[in-house]
Protein backbone atom coordinates (compact mmCIF):
# COMPACT_ATOMS: atom_id res chain seq x y z
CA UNK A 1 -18.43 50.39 32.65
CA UNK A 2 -19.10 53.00 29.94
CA UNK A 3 -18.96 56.98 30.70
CA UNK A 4 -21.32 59.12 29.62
CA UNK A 5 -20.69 62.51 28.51
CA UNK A 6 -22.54 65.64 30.09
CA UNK A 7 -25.24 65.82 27.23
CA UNK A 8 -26.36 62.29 27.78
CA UNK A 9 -26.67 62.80 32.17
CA UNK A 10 -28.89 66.43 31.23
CA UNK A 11 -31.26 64.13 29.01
CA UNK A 12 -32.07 61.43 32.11
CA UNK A 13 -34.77 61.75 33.52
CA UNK A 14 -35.67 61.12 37.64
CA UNK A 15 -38.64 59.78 39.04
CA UNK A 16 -39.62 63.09 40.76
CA UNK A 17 -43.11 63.45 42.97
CA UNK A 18 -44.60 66.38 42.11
CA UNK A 19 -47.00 68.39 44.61
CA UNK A 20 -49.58 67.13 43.54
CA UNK A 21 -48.74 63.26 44.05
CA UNK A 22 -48.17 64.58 48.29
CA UNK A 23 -51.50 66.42 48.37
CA UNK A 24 -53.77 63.43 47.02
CA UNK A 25 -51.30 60.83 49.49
CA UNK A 26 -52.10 63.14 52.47
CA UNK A 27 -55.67 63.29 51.77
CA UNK A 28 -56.12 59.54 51.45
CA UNK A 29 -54.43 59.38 54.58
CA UNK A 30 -56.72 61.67 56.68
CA UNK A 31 -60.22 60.61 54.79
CA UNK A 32 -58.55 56.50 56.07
CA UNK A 33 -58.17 58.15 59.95
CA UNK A 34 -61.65 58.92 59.75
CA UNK A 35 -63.21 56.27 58.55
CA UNK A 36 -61.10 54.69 61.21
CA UNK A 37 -62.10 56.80 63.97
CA UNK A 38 -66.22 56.50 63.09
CA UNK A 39 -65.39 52.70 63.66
CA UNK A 40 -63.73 53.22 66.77
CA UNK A 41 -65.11 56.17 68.55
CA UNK A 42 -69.05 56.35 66.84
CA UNK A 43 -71.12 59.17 67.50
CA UNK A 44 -74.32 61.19 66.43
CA UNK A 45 -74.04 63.72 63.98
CA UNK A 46 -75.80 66.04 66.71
CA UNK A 47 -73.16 66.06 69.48
């Protein structure tokens, strides 16, 4: 196993999710729930 030193652990980089990644994740989720929901539970535009 080799050691690195401290300059070598600041340079690595994580896989981090950024805001932005959440936001678009969340709003695929809720535009899929109500795509689901017109299939399950249809109704008129007018009620």
């Amino acid at each position: 196993m080799v050691q690195s030193e401290n300059k070598e652990l600041e340079q690595i980089v994580g896989g981090g999710c950024s805001v932005w990644v959440g936001i678009a994740i969340a709003a695929v989720i809720v535009f899929l729930s109500g795509v689901i929901e017109g299939f399950t539970n249809p109704g008129r535009c007018s009620e």
